[in-house]
C-alpha atoms as a PDB file:
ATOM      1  CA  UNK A   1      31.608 -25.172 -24.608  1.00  0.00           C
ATOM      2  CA  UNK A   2      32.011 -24.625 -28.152  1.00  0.00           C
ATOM      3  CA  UNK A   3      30.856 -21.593 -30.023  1.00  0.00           C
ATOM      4  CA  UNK A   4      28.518 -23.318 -32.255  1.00  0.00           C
ATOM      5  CA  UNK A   5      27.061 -25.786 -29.706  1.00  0.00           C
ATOM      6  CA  UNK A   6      26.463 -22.214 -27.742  1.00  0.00           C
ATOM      7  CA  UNK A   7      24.606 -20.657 -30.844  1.00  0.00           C
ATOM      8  CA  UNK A   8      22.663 -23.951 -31.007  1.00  0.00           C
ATOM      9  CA  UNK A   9      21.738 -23.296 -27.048  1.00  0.00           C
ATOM     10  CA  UNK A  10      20.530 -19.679 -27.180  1.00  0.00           C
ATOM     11  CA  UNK A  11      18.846 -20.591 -30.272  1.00  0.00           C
ATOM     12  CA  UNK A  12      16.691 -23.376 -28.805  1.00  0.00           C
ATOM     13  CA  UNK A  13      16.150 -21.446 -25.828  1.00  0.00           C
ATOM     14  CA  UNK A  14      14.927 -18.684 -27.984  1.00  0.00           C
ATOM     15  CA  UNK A  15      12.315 -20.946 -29.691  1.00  0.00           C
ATOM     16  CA  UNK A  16      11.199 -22.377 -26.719  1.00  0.00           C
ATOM     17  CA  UNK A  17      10.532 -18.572 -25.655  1.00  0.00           C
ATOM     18  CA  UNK A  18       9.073 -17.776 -29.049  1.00  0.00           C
ATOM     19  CA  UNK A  19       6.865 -21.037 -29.719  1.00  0.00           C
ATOM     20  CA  UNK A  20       5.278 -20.210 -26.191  1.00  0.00           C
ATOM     21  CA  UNK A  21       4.105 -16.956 -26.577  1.00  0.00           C
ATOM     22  CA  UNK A  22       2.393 -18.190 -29.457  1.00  0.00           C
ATOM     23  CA  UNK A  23       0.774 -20.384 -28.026  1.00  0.00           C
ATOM     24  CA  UNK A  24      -0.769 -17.913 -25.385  1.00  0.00           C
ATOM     25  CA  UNK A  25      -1.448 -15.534 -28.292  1.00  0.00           C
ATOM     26  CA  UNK A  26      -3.298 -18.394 -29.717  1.00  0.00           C
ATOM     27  CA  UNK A  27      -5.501 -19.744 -26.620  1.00  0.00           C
ATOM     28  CA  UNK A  28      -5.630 -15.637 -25.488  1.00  0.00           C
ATOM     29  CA  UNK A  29      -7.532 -15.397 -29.498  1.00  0.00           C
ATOM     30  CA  UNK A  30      -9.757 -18.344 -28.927  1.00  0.00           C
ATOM     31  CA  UNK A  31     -10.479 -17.637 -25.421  1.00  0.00           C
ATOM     32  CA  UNK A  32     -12.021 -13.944 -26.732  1.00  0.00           C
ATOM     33  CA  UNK A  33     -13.864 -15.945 -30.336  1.00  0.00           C
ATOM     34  CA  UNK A  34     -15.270 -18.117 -27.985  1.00  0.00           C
ATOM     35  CA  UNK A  35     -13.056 -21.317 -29.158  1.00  0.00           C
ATOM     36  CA  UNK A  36     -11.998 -22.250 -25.832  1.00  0.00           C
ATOM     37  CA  UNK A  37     -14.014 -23.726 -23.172  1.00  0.00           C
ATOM     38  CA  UNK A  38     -14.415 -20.776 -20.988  1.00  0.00           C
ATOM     39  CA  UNK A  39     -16.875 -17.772 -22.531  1.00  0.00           C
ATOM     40  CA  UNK A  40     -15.953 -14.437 -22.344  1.00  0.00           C
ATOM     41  CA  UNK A  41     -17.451 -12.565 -19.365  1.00  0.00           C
ATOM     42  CA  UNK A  42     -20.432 -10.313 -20.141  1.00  0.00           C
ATOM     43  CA  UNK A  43     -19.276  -6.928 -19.205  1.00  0.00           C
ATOM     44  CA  UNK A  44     -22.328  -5.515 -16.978  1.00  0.00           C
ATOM     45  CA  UNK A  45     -24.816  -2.616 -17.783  1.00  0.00           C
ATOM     46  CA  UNK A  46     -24.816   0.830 -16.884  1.00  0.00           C
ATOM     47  CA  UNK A  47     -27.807   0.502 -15.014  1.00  0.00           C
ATOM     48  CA  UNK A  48     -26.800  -3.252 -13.285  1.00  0.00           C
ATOM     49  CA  UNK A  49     -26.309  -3.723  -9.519  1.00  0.00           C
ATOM     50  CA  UNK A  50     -22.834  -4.551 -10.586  1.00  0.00           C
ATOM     51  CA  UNK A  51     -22.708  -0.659 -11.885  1.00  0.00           C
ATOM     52  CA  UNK A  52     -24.884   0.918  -9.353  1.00  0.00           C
ATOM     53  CA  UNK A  53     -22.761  -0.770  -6.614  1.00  0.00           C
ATOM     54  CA  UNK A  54     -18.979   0.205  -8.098  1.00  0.00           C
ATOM     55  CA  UNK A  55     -20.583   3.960  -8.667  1.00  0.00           C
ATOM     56  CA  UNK A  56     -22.246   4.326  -5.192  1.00  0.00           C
ATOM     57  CA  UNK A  57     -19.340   2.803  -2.883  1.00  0.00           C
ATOM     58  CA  UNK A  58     -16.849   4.408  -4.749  1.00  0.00           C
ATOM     59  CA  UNK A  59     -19.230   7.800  -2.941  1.00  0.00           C
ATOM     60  CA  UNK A  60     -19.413   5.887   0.040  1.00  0.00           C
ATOM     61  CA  UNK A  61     -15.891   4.945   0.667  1.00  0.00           C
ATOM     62  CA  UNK A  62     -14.619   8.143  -0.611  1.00  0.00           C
ATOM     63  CA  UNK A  63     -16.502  10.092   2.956  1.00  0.00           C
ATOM     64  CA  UNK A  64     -15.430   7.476   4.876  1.00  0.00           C
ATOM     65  CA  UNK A  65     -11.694   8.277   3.731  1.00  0.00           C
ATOM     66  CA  UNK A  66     -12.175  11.977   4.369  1.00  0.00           C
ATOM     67  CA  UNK A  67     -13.657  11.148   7.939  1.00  0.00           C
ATOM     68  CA  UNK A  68     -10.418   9.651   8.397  1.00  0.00           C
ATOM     69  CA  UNK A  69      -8.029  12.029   7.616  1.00  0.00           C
ATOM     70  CA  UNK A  70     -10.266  14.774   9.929  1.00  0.00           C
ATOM     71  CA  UNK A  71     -10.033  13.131  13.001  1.00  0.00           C
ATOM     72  CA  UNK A  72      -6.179  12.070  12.432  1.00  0.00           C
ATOM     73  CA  UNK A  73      -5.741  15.791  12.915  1.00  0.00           C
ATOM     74  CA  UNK A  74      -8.245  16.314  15.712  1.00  0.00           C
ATOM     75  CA  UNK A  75      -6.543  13.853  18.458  1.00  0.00           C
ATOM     76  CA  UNK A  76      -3.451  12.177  19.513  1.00  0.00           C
ATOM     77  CA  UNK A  77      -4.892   9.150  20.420  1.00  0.00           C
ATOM     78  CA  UNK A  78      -3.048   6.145  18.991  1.00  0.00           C
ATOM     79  CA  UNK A  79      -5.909   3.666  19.162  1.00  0.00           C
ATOM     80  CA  UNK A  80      -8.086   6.528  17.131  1.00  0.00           C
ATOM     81  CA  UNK A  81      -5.474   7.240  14.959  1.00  0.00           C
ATOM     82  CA  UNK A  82      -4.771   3.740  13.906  1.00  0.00           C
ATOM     83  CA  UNK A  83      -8.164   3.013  13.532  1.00  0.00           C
ATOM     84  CA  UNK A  84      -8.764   6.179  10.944  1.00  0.00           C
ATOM     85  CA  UNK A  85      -5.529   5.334   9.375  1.00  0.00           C
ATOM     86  CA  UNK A  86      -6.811   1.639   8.323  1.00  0.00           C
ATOM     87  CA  UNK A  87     -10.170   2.305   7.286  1.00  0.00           C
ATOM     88  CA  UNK A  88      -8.679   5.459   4.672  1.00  0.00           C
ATOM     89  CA  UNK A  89      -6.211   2.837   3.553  1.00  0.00           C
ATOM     90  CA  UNK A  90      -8.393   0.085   2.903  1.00  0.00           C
ATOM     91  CA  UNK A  91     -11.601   2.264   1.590  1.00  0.00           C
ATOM     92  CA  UNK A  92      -8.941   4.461  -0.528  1.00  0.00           C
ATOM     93  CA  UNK A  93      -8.024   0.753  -2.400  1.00  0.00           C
ATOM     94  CA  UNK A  94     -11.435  -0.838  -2.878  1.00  0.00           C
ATOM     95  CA  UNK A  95     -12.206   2.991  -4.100  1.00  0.00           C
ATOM     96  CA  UNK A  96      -9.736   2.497  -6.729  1.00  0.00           C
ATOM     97  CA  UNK A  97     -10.959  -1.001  -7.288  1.00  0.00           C
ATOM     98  CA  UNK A  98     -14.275  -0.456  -8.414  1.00  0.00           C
ATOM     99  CA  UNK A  99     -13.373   2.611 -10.246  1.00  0.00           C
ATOM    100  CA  UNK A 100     -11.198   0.740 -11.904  1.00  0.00           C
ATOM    101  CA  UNK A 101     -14.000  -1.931 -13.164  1.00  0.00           C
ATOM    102  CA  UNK A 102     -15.786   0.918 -14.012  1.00  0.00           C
ATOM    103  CA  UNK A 103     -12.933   2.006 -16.417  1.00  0.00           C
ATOM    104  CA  UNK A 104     -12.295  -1.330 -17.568  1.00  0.00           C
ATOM    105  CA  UNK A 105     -16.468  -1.885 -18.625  1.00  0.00           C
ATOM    106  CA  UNK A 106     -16.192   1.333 -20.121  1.00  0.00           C
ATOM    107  CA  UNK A 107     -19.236   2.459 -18.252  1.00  0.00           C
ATOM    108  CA  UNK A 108     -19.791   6.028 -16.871  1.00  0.00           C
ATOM    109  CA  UNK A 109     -18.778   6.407 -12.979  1.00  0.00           C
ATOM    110  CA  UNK A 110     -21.768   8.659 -12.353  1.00  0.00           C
ATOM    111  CA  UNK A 111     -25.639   7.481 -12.532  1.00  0.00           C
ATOM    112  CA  UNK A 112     -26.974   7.629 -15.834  1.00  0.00           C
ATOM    113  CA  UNK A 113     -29.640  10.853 -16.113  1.00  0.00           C
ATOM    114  CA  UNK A 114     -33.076  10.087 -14.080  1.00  0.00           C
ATOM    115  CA  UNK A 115     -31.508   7.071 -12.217  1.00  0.00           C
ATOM    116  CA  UNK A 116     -30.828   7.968  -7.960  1.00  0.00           C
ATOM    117  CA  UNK A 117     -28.087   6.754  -5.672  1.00  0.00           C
ATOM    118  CA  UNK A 118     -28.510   2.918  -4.449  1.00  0.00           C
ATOM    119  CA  UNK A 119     -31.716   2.376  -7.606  1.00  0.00           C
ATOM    120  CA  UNK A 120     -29.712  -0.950  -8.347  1.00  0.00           C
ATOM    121  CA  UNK A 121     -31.166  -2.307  -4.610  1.00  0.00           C
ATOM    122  CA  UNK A 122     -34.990  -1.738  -5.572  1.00  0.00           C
ATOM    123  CA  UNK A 123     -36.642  -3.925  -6.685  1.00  0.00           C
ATOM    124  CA  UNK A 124     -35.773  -7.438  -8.057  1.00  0.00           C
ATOM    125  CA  UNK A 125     -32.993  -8.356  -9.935  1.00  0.00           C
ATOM    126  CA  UNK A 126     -31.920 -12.291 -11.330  1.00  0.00           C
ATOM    127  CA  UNK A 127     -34.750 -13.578  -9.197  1.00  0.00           C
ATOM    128  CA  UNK A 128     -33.858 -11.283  -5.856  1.00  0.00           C
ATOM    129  CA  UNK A 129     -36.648  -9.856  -3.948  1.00  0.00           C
ATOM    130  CA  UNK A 130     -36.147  -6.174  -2.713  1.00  0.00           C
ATOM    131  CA  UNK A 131     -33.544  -6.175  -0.092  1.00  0.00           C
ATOM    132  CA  UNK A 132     -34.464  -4.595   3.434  1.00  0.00           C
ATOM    133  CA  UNK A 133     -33.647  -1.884   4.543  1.00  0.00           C
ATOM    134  CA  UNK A 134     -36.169  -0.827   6.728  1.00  0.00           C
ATOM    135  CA  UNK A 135     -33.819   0.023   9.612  1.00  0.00           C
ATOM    136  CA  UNK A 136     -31.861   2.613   7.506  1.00  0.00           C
ATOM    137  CA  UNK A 137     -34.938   4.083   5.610  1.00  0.00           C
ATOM    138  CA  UNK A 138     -36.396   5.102   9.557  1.00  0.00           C
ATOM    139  CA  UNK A 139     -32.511   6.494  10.415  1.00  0.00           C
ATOM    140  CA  UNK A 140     -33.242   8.484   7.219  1.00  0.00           C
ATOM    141  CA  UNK A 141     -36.697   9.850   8.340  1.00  0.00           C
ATOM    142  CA  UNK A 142     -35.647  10.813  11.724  1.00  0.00           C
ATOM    143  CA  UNK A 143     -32.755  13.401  10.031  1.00  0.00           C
ATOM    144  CA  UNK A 144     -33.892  16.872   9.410  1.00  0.00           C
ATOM    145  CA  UNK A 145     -32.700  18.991   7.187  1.00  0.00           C
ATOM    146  CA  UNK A 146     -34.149  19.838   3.647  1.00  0.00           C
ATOM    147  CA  UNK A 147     -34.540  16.298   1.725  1.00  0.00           C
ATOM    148  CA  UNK A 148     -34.464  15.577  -2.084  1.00  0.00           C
ATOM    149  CA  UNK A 149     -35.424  11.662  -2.776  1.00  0.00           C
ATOM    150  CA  UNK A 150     -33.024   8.968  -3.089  1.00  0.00           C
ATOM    151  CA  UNK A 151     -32.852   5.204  -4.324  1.00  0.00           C
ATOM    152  CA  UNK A 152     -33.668   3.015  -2.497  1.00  0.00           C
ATOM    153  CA  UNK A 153     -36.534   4.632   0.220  1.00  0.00           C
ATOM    154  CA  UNK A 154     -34.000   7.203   1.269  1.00  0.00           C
ATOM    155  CA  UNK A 155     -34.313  10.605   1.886  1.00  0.00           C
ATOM    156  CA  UNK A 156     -30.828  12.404   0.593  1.00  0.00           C
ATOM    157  CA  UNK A 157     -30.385  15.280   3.103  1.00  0.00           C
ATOM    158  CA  UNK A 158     -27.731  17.983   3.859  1.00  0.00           C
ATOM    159  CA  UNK A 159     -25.420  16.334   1.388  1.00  0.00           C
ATOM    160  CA  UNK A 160     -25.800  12.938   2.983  1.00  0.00           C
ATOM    161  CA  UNK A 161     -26.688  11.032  -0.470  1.00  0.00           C
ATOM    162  CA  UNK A 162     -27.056   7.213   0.739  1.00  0.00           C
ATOM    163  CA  UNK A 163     -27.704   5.620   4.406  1.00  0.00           C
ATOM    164  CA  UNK A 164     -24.590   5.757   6.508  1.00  0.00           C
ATOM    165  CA  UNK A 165     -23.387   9.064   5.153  1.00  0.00           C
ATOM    166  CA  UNK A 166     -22.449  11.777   7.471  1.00  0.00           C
ATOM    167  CA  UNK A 167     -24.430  14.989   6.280  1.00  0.00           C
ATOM    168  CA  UNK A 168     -22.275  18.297   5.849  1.00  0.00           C
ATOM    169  CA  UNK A 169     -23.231  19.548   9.023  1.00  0.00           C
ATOM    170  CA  UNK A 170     -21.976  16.402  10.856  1.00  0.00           C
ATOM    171  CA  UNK A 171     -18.643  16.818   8.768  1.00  0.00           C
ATOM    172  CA  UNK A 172     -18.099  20.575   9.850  1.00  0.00           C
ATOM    173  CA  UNK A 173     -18.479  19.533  13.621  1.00  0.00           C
ATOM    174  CA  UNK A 174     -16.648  16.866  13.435  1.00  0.00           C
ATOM    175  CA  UNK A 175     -14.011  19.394  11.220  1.00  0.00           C
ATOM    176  CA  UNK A 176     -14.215  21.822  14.792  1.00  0.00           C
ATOM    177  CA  UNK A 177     -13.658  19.116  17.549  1.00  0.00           C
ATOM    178  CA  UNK A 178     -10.273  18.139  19.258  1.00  0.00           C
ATOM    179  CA  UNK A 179      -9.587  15.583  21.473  1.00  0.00           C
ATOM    180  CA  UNK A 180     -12.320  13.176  23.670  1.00  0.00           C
ATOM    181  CA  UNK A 181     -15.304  14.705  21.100  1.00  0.00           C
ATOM    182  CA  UNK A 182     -13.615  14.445  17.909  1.00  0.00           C
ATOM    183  CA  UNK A 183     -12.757  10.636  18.747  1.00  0.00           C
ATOM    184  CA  UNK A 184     -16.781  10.399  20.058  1.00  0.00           C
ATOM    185  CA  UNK A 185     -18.166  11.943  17.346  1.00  0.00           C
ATOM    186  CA  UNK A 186     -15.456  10.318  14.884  1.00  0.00           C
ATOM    187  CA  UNK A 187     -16.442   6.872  16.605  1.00  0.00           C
ATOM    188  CA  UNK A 188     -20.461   7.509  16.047  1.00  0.00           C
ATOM    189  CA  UNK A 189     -20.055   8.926  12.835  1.00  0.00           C
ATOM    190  CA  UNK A 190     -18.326   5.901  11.163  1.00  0.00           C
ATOM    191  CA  UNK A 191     -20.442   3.535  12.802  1.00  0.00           C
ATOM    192  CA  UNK A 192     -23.682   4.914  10.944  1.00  0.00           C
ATOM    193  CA  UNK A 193     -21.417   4.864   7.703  1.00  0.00           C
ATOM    194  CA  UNK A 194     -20.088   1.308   8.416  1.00  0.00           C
ATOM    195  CA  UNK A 195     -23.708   0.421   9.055  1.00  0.00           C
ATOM    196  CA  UNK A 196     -24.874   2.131   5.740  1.00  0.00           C
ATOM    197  CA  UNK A 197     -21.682  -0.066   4.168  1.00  0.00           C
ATOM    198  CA  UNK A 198     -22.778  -3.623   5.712  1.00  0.00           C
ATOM    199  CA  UNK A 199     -26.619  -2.689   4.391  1.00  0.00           C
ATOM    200  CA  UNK A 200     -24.731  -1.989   0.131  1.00  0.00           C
ATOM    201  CA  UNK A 201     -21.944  -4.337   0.467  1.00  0.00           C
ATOM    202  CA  UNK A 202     -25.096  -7.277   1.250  1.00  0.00           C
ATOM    203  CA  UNK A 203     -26.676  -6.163  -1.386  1.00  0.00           C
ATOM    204  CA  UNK A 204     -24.022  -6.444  -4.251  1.00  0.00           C
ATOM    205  CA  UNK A 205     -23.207 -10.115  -2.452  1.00  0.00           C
ATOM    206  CA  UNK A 206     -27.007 -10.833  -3.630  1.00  0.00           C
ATOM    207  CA  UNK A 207     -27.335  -9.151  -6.447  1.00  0.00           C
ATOM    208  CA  UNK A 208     -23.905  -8.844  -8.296  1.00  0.00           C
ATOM    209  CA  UNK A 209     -23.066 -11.212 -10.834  1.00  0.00           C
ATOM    210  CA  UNK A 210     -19.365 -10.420 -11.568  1.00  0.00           C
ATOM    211  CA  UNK A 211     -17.452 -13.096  -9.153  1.00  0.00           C
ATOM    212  CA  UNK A 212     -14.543 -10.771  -8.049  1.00  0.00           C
ATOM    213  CA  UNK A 213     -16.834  -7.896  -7.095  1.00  0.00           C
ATOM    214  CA  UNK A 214     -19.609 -10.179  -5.231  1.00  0.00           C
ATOM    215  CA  UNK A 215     -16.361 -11.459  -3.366  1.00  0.00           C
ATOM    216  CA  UNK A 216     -15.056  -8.027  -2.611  1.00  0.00           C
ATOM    217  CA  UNK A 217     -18.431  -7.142  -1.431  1.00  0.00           C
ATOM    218  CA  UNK A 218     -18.619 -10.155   1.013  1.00  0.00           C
ATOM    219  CA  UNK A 219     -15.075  -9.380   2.450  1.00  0.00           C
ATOM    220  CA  UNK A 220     -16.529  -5.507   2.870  1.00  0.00           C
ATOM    221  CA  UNK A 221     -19.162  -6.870   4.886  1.00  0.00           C
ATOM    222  CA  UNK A 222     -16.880  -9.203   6.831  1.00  0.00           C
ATOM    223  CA  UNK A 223     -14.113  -6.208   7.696  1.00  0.00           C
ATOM    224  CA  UNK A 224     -16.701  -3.422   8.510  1.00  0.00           C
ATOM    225  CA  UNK A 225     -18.659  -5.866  10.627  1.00  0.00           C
ATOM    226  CA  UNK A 226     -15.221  -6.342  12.440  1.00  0.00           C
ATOM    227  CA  UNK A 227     -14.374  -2.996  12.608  1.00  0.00           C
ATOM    228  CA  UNK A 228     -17.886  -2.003  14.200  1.00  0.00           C
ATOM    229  CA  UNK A 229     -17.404  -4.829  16.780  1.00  0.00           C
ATOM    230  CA  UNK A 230     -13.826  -2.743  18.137  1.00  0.00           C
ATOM    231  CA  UNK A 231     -15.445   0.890  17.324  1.00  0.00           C
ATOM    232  CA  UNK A 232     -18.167  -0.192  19.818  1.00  0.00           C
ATOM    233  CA  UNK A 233     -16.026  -1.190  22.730  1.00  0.00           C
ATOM    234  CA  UNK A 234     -13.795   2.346  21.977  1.00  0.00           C
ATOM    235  CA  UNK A 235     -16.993   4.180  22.324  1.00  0.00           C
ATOM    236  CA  UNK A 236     -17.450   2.123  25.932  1.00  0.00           C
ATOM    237  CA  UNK A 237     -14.331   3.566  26.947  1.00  0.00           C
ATOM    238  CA  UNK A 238     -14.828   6.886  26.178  1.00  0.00           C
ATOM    239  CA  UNK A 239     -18.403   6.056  28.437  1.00  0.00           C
ATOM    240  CA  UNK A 240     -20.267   6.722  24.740  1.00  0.00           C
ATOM    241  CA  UNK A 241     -21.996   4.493  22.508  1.00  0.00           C
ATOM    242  CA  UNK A 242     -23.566   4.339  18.466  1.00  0.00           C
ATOM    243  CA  UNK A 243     -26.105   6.957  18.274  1.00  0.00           C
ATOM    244  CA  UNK A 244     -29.950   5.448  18.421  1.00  0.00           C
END
């Protein structure tokens, strides 16, 4: 090939290159005036479900991770192990997830002053009736323990902020065990917190208007739902089952 038919090659090829990143720069411009079909998203409010759900699972998940990472030191059992090892991997991620959205609304990832843990699920929001969570607000009466009030109809207790939670007691037991009882208590433990989970993740599937985190929500209540399904028949073998 010629010299000057090879300038005339890269030279196209360049303007190809160059005429289409203006054109995304263009449609990226109307997209945010509001030109193109599609609106903007509205970024959510501090105090939205979509807020109150990123700030309190982001608490949630992060327990659930150090849980996790206790009992991988407290046994040798594979099947335990495993187990701990996937839920800190896949809690660690969503963490990071909705901290992320957090970030990326520019919104504060702790509660705004006077507002509690899980406020976003009283009450009605778009249309939505108070979810129940009758079940977890009679788990959170039976604890003892000094109590200071938290959203939702829960009692916070012994550092145990939302339903699910283990409190700091629970955590410095399970901290102690080795072997059988660190896997039972591991095994009961996570189960209330997966419960707690199922009982949030619903409620940001119903209340939640940002698509991606409704759908993460759903797929948390899908995978914990799972995951309580096996941690029931490991409890069976170990001749235990979820705490009452």
């Amino acid at each position: 090939m010629s010299t000057s038919r090879t300038r005339r090659t890269r030279w196209v090829a360049g303007s190809a290159v160059a005429l289409a990143l203006l054109f995304a720069g263009a449609a990226t411009i109307a997209s945010a005036r509001g030109d193109g079909a599609a609106p903007a998203p509205r970024t959510p409010s501090t105090k939205s479900a979509d807020a109150g759900f990123a700030r309190d699972m982001a608490v949630h998940h992060q327990q659930a991770v150090e849980m996790s990472f206790l009992v991988r030191d407290r046994t040798r059992d594979e099947d335990v192990r495993r187990l701990a090892y996937d839920i800190a991997n896949t809690q660690a991620n969503q963490r990071g997830m909705l901290l992320g959205w957090l970030d990326l609304w520019e919104l504060p990832k702790t509660a705004p002053d006077g507002q509690e843990p899980m406020a976003w699920m009283s009450g009605g929001h778009d249309g939505h009736g108070s979810h129940d969570m009758g079940g977890m607000r009679e788990a959170a009466g039976a604890a003892d323990g000094g109590t200071e009030h938290g959203g939702a109809g829960f009692e916070a207790h012994d550092g145990a902020l939302m339903p699910g939670m283990a409190t700091r007691t629970e955590l410095a037991r399970l901290g102690e065990a080795e072997g059988k009882r660190a896997e039972i208590l591991f095994l009961q433990l996570m189960t209330d917190h997966h419960e707690g989970g199922v009982e949030m993740a619903r409620g940001c599937a119903e209340r939640c208007t940002v698509g991606v985190e409704k759908r993460l929500a759903q797929g948390m209540v899908e995978g914990q739902r799972s995951e309580l399904d096996l941690m029931a028949d490991m409890l069976a073998a170990r001749g235990a089952k979820p705490r009452p």
